[in-house]
PDB file of N, CA and C in Angstrom:
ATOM      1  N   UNK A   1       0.846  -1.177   0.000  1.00  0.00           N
ATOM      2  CA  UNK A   1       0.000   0.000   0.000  1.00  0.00           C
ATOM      3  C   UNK A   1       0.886   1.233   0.000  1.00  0.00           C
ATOM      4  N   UNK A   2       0.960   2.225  -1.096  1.00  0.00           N
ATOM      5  CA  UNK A   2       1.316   3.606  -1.096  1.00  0.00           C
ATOM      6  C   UNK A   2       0.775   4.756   0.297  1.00  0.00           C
ATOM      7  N   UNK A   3       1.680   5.483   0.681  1.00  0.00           N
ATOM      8  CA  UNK A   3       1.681   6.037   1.344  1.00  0.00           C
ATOM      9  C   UNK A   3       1.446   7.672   0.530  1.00  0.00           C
ATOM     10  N   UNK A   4       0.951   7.931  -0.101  1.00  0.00           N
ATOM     11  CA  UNK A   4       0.647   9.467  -0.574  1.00  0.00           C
ATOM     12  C   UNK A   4      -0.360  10.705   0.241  1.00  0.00           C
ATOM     13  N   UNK A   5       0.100  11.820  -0.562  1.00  0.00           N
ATOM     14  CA  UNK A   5      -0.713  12.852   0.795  1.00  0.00           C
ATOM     15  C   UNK A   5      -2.073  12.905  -0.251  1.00  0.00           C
ATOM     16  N   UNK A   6      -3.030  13.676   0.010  1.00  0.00           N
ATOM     17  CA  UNK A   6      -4.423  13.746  -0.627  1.00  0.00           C
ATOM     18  C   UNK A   6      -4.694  14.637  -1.569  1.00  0.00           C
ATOM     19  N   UNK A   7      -3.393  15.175  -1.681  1.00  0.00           N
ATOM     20  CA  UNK A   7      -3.123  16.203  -2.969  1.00  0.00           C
ATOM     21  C   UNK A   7      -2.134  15.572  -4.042  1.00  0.00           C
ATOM     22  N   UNK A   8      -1.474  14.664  -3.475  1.00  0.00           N
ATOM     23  CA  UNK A   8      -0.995  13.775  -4.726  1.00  0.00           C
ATOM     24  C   UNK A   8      -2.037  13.182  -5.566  1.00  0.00           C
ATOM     25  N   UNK A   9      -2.904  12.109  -4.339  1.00  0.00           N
ATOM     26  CA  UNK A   9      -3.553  11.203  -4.823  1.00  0.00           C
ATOM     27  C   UNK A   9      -4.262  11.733  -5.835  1.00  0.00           C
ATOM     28  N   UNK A  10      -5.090  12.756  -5.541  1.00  0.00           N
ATOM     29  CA  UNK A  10      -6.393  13.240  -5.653  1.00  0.00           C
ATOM     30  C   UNK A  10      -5.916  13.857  -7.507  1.00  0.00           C
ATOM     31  N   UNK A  11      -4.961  14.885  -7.367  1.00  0.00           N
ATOM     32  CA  UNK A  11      -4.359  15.064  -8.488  1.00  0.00           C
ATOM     33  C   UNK A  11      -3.456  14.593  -9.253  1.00  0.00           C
ATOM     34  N   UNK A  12      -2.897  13.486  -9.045  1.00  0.00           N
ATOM     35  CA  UNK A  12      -1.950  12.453  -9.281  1.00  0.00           C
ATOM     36  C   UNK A  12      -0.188  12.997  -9.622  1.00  0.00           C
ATOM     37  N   UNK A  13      -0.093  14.191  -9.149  1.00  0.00           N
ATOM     38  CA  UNK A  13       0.824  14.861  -9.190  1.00  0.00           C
ATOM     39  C   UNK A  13       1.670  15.449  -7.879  1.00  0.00           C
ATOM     40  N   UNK A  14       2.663  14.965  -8.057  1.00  0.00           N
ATOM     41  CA  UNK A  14       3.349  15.000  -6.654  1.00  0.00           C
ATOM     42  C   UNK A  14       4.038  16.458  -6.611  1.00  0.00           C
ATOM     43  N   UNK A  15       3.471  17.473  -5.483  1.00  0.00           N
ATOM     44  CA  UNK A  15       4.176  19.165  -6.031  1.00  0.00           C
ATOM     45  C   UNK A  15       5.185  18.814  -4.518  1.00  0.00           C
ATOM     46  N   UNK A  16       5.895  19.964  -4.942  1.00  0.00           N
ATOM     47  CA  UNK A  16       7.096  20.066  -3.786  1.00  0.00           C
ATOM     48  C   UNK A  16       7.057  21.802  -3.622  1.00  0.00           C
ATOM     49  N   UNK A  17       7.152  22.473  -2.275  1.00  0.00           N
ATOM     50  CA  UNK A  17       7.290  23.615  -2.031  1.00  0.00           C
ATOM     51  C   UNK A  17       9.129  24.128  -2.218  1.00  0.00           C
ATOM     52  N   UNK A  18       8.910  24.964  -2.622  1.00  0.00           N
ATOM     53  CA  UNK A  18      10.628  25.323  -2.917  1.00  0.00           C
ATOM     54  C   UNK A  18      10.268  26.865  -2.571  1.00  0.00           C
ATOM     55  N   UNK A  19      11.549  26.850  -1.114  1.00  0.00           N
ATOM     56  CA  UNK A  19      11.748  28.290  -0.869  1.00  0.00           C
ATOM     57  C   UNK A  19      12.306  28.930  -1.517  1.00  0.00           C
ATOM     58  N   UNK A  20      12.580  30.312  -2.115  1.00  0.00           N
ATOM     59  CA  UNK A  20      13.250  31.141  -2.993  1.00  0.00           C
ATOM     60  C   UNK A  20      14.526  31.539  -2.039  1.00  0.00           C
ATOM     61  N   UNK A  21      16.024  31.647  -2.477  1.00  0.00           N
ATOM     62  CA  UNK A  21      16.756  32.103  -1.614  1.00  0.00           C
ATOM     63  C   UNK A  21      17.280  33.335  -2.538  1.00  0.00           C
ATOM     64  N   UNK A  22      17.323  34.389  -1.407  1.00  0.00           N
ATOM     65  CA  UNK A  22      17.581  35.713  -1.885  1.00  0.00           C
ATOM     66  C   UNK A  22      19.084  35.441  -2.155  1.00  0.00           C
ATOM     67  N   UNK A  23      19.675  35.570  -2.978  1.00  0.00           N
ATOM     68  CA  UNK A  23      20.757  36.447  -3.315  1.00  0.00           C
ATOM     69  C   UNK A  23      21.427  37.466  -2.230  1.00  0.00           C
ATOM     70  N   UNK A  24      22.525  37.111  -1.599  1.00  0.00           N
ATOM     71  CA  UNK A  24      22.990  38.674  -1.124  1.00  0.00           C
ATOM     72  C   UNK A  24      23.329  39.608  -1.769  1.00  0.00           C
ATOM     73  N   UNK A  25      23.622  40.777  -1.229  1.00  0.00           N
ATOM     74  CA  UNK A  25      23.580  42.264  -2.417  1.00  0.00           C
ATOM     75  C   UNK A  25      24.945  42.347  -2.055  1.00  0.00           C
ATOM     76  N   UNK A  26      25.753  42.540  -3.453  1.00  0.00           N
ATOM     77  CA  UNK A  26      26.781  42.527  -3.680  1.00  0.00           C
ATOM     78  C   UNK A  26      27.028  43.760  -3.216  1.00  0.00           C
ATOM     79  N   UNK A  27      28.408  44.226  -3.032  1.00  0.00           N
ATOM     80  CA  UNK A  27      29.343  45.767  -2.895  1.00  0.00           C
ATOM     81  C   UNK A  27      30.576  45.567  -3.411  1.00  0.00           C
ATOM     82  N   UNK A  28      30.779  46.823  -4.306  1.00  0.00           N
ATOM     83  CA  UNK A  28      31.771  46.686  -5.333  1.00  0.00           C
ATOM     84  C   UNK A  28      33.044  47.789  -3.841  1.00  0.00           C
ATOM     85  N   UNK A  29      34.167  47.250  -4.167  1.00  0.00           N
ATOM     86  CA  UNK A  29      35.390  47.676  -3.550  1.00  0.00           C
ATOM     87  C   UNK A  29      35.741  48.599  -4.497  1.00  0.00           C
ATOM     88  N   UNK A  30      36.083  49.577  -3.977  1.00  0.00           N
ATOM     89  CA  UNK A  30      35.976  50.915  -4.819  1.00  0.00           C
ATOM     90  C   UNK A  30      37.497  51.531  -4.435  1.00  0.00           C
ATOM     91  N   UNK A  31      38.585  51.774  -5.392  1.00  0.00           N
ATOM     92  CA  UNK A  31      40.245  52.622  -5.135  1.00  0.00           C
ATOM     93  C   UNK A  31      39.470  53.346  -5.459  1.00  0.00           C
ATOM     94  N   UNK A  32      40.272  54.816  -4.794  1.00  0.00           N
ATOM     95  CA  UNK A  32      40.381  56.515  -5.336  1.00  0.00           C
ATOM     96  C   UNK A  32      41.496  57.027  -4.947  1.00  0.00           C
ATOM     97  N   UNK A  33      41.799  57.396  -6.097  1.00  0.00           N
ATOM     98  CA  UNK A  33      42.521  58.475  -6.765  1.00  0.00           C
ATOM     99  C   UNK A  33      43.470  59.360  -5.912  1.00  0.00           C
ATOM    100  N   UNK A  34      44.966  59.012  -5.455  1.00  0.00           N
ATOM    101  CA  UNK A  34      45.563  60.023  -5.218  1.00  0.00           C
ATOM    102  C   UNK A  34      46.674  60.510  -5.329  1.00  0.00           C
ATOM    103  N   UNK A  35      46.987  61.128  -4.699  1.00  0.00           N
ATOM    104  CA  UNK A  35      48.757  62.146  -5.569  1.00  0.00           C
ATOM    105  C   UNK A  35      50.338  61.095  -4.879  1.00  0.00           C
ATOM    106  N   UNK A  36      50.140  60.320  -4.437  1.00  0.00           N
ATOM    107  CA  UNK A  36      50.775  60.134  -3.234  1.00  0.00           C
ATOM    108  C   UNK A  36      51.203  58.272  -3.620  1.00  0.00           C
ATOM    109  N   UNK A  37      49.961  57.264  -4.215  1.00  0.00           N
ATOM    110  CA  UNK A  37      50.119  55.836  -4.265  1.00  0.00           C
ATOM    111  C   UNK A  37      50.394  55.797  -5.469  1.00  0.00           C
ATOM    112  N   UNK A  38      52.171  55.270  -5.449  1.00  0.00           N
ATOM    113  CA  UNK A  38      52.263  54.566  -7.296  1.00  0.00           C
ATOM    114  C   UNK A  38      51.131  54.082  -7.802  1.00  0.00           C
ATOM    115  N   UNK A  39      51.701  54.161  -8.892  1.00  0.00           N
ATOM    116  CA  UNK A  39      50.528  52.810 -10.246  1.00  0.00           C
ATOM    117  C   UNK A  39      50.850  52.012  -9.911  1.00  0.00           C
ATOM    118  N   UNK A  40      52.286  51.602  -9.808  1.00  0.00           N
ATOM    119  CA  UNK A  40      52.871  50.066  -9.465  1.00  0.00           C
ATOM    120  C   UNK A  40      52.501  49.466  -8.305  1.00  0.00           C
ATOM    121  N   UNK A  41      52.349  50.511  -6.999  1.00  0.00           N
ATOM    122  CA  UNK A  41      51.890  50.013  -6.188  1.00  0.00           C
ATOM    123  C   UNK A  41      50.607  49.403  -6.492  1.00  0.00           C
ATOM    124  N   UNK A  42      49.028  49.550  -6.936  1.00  0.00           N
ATOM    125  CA  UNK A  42      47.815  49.846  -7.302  1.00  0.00           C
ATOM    126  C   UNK A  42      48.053  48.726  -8.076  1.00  0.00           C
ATOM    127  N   UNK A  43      48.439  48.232  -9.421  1.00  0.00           N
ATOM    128  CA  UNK A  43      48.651  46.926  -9.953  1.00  0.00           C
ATOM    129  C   UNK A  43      48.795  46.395  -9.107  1.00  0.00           C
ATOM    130  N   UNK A  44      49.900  46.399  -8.338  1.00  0.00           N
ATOM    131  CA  UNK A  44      50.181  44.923  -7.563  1.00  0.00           C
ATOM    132  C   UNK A  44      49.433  44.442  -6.313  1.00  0.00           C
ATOM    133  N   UNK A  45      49.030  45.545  -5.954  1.00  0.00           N
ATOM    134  CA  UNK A  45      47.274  44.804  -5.047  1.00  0.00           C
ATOM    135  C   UNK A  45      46.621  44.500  -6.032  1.00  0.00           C
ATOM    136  N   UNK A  46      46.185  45.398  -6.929  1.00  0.00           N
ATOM    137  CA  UNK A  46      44.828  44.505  -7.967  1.00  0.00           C
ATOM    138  C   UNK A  46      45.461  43.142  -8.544  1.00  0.00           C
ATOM    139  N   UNK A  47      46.884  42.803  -8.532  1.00  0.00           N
ATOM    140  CA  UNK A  47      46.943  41.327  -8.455  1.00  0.00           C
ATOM    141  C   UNK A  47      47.177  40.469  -7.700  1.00  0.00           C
ATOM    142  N   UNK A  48      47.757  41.304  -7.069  1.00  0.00           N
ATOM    143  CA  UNK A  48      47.403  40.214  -5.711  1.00  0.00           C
ATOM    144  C   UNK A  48      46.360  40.088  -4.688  1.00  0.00           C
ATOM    145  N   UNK A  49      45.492  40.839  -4.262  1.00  0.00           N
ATOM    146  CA  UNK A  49      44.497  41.015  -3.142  1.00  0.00           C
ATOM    147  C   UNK A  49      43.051  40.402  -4.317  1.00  0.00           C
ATOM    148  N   UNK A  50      43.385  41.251  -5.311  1.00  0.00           N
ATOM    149  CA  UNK A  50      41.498  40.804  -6.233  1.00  0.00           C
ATOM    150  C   UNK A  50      41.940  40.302  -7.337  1.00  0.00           C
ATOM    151  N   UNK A  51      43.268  39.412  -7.695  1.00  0.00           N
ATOM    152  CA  UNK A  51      43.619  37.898  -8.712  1.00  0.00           C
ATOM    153  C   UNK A  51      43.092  38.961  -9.821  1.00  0.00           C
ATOM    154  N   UNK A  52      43.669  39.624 -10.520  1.00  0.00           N
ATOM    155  CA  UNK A  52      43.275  40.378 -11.662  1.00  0.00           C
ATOM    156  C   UNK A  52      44.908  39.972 -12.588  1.00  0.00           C
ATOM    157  N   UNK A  53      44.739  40.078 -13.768  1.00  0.00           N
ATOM    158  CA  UNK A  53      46.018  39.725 -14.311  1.00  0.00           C
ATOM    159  C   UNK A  53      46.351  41.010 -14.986  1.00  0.00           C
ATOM    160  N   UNK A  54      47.502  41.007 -15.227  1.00  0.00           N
ATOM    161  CA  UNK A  54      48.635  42.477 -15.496  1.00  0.00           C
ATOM    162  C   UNK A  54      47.409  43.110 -16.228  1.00  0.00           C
ATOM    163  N   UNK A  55      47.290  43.323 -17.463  1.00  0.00           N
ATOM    164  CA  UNK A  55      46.088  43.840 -18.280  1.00  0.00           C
ATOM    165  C   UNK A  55      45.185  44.391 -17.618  1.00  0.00           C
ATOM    166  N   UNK A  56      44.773  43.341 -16.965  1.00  0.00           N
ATOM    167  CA  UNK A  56      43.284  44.244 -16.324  1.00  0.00           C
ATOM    168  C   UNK A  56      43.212  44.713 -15.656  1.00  0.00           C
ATOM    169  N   UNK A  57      44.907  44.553 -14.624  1.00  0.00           N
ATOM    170  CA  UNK A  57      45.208  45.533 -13.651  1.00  0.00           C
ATOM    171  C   UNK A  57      45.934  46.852 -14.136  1.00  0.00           C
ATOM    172  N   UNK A  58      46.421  46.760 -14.840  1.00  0.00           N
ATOM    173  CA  UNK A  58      47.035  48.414 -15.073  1.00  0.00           C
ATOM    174  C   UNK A  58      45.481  48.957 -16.282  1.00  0.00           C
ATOM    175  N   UNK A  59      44.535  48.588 -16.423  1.00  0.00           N
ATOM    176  CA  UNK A  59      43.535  48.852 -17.198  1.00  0.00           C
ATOM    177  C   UNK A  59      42.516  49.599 -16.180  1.00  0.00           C
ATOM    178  N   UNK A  60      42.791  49.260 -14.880  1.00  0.00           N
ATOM    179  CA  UNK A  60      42.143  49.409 -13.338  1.00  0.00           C
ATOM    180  C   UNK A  60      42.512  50.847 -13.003  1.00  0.00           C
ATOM    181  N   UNK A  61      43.685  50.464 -12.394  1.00  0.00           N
ATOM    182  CA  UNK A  61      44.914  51.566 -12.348  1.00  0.00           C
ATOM    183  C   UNK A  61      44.542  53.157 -13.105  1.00  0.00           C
ATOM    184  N   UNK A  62      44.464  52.798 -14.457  1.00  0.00           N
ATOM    185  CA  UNK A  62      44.061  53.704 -15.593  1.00  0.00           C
ATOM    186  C   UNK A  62      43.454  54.437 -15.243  1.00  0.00           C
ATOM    187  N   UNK A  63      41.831  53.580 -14.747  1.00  0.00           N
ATOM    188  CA  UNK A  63      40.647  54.006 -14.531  1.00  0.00           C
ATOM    189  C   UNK A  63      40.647  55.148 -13.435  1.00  0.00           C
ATOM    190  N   UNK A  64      41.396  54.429 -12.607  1.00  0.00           N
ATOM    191  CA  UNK A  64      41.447  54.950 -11.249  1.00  0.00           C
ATOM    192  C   UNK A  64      42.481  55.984 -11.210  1.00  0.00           C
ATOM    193  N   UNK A  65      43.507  56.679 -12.006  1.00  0.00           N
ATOM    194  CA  UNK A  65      44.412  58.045 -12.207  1.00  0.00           C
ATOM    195  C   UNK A  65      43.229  58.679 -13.321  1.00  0.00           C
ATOM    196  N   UNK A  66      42.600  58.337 -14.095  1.00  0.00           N
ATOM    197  CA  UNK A  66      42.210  59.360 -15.129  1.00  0.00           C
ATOM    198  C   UNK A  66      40.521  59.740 -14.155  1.00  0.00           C
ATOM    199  N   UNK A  67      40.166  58.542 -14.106  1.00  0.00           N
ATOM    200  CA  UNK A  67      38.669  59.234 -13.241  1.00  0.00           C
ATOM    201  C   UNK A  67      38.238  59.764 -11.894  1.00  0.00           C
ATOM    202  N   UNK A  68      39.617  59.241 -10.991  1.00  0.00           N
ATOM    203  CA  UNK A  68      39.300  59.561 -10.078  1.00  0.00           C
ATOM    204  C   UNK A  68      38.813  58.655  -8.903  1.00  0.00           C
ATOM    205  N   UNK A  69      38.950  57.001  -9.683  1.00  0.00           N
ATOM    206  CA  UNK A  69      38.340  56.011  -8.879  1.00  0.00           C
ATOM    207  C   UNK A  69      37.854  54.828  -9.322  1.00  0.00           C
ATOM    208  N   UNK A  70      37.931  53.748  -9.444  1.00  0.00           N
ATOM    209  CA  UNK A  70      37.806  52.250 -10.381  1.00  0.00           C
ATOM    210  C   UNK A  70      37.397  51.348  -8.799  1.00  0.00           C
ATOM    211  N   UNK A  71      36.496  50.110  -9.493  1.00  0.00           N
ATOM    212  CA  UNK A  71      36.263  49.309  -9.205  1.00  0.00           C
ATOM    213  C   UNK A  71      37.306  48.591  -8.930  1.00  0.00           C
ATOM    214  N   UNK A  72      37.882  47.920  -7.876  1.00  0.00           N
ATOM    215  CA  UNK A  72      38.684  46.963  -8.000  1.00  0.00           C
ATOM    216  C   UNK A  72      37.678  45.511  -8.125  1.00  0.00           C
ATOM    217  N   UNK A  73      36.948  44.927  -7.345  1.00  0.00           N
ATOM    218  CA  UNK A  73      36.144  43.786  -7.307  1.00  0.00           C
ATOM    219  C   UNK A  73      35.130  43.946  -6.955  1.00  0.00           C
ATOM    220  N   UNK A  74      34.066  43.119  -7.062  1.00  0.00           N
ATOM    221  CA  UNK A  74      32.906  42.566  -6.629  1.00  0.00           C
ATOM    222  C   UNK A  74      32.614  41.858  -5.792  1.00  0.00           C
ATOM    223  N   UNK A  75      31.877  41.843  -4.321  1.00  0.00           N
ATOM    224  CA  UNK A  75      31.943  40.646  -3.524  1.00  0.00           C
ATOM    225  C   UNK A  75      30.556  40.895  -2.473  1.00  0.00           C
ATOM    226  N   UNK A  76      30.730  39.530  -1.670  1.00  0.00           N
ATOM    227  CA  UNK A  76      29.366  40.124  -0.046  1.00  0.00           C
ATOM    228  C   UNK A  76      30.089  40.891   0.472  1.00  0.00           C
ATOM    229  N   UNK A  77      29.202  41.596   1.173  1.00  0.00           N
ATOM    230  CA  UNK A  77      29.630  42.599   2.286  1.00  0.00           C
ATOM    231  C   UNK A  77      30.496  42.051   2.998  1.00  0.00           C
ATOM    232  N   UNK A  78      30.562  41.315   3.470  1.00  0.00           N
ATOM    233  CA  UNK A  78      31.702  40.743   4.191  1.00  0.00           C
ATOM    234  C   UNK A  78      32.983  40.565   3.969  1.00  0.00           C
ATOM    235  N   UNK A  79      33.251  40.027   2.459  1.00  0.00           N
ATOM    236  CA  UNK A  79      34.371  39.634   1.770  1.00  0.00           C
ATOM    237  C   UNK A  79      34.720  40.972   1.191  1.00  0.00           C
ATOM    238  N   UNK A  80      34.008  41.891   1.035  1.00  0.00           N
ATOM    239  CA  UNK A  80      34.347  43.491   0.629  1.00  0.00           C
ATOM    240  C   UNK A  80      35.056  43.775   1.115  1.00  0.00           C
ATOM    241  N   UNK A  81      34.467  43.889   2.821  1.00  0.00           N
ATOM    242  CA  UNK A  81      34.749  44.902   4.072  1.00  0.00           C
ATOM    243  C   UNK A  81      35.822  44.513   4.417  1.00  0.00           C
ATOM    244  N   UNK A  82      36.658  43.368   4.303  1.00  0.00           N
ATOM    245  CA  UNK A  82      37.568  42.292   4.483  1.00  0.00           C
ATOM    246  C   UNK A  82      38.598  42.415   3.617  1.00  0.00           C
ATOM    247  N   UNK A  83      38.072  42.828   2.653  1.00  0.00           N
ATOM    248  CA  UNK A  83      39.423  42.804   1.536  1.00  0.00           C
ATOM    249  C   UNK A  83      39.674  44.686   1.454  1.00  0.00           C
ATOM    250  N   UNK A  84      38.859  45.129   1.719  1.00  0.00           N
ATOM    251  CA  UNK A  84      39.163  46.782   1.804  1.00  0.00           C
ATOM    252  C   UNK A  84      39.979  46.772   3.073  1.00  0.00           C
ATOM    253  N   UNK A  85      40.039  46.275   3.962  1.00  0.00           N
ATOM    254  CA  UNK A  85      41.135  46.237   5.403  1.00  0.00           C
ATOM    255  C   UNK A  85      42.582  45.623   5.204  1.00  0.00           C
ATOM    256  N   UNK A  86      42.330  44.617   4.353  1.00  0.00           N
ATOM    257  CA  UNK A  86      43.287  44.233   4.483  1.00  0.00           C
ATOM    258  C   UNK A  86      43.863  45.343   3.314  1.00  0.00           C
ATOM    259  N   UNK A  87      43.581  45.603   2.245  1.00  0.00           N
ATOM    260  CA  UNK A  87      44.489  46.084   1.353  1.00  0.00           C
ATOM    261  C   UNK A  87      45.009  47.535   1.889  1.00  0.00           C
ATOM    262  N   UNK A  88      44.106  48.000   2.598  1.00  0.00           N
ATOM    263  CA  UNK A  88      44.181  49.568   3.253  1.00  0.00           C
ATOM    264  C   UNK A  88      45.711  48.843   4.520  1.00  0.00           C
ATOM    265  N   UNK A  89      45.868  47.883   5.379  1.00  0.00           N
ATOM    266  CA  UNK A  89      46.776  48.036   6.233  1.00  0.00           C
ATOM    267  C   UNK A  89      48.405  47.774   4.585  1.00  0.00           C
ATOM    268  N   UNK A  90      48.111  46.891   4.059  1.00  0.00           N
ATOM    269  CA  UNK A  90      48.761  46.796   3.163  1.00  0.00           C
ATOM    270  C   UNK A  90      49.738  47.668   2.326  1.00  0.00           C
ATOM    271  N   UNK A  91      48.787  48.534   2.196  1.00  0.00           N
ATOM    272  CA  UNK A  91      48.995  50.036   1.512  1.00  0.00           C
ATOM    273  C   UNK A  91      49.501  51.114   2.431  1.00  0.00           C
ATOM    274  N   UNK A  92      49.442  51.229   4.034  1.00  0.00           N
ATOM    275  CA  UNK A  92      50.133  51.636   5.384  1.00  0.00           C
ATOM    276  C   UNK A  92      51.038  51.309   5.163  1.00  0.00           C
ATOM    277  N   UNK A  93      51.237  50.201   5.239  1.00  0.00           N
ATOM    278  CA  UNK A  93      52.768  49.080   5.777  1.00  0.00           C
ATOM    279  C   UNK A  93      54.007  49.480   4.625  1.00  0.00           C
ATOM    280  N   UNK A  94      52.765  50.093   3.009  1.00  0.00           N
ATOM    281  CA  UNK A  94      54.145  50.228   2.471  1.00  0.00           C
ATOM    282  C   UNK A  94      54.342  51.880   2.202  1.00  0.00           C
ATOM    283  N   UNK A  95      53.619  52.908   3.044  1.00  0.00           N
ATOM    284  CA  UNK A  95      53.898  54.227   2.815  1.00  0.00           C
ATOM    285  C   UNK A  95      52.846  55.198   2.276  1.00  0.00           C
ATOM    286  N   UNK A  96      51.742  54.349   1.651  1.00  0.00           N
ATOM    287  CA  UNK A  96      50.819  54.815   0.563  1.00  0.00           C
ATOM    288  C   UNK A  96      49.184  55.119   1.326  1.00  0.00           C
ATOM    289  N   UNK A  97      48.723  56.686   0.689  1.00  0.00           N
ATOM    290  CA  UNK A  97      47.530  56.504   1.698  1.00  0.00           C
ATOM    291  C   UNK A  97      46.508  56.405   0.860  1.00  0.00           C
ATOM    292  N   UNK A  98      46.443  55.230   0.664  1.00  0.00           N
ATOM    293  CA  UNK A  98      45.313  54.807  -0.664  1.00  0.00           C
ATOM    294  C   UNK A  98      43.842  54.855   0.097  1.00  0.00           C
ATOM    295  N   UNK A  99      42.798  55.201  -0.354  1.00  0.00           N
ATOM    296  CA  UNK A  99      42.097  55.316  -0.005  1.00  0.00           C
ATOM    297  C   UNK A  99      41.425  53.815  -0.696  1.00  0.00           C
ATOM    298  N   UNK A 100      40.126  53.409   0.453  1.00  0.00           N
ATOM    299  CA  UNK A 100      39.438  52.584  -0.451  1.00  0.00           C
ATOM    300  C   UNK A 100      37.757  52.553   0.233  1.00  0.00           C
ATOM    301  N   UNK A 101      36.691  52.093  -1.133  1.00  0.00           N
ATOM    302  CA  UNK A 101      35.590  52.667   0.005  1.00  0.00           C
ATOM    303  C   UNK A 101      34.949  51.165  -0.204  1.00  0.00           C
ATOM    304  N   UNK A 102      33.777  51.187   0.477  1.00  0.00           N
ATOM    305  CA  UNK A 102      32.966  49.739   0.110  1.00  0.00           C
ATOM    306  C   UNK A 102      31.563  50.479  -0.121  1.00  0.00           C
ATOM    307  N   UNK A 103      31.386  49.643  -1.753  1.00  0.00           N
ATOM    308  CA  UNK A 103      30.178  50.666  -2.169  1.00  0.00           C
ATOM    309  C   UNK A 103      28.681  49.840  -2.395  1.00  0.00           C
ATOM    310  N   UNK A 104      27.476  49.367  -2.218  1.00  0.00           N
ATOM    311  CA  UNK A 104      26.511  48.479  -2.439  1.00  0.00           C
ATOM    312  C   UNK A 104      26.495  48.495  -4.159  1.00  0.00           C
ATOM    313  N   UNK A 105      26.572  47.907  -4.945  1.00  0.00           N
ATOM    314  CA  UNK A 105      26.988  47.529  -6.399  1.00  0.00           C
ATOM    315  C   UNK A 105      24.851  47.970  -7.134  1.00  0.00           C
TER     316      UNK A 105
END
């Protein structure tokens, strides 16, 4: 003997409830622009802290001397807020007062 609920039986179709899971809201890690942090410095966090390769890091860089401010990455709030600390003591340790912000994307 089958064990079914009375909405299977009845409709012979077995439904399943599926919760929707939100998405967290991303925040883009945001360099700006100043008189003071090499380019070279600025590449070499954007390859090392956010895995960007030469190209897309001095393409970053670019962004960030001509406009005034570039995206470095995309991430959760958490992994943002996390990678903006670390790169900010980073950027201390080597002289440079890079600014960096954490922005909701």
């Amino acid at each position: 003997m089958s064990h079914r609920s009375d909405e299977e039986h009845q409709d012979g179709v077995l439904t399943t409830t599926r919760r929707k899971v939100k998405r967290p809201r991303l925040y883009d890690v945001v360099l700006h622009n100043d008189d003071y942090t090499t380019q070279e410095l600025v590449v070499e966090i954007l390859r090392v802290f956010f895995h960007h390769n030469d190209t897309a890091a001095r393409q970053i860089m670019l962004t960030v001397h001509h406009k005034g401010k570039g995206v470095a990455g995309t991430y959760a709030r958490d992994i943002a807020e996390s990678k903006a600390a670390q790169v900010t003591d980073f950027a201390r340790a080597n002289g440079a007062p890079l600014k960096l912000t954490v922005e909701a994307n």
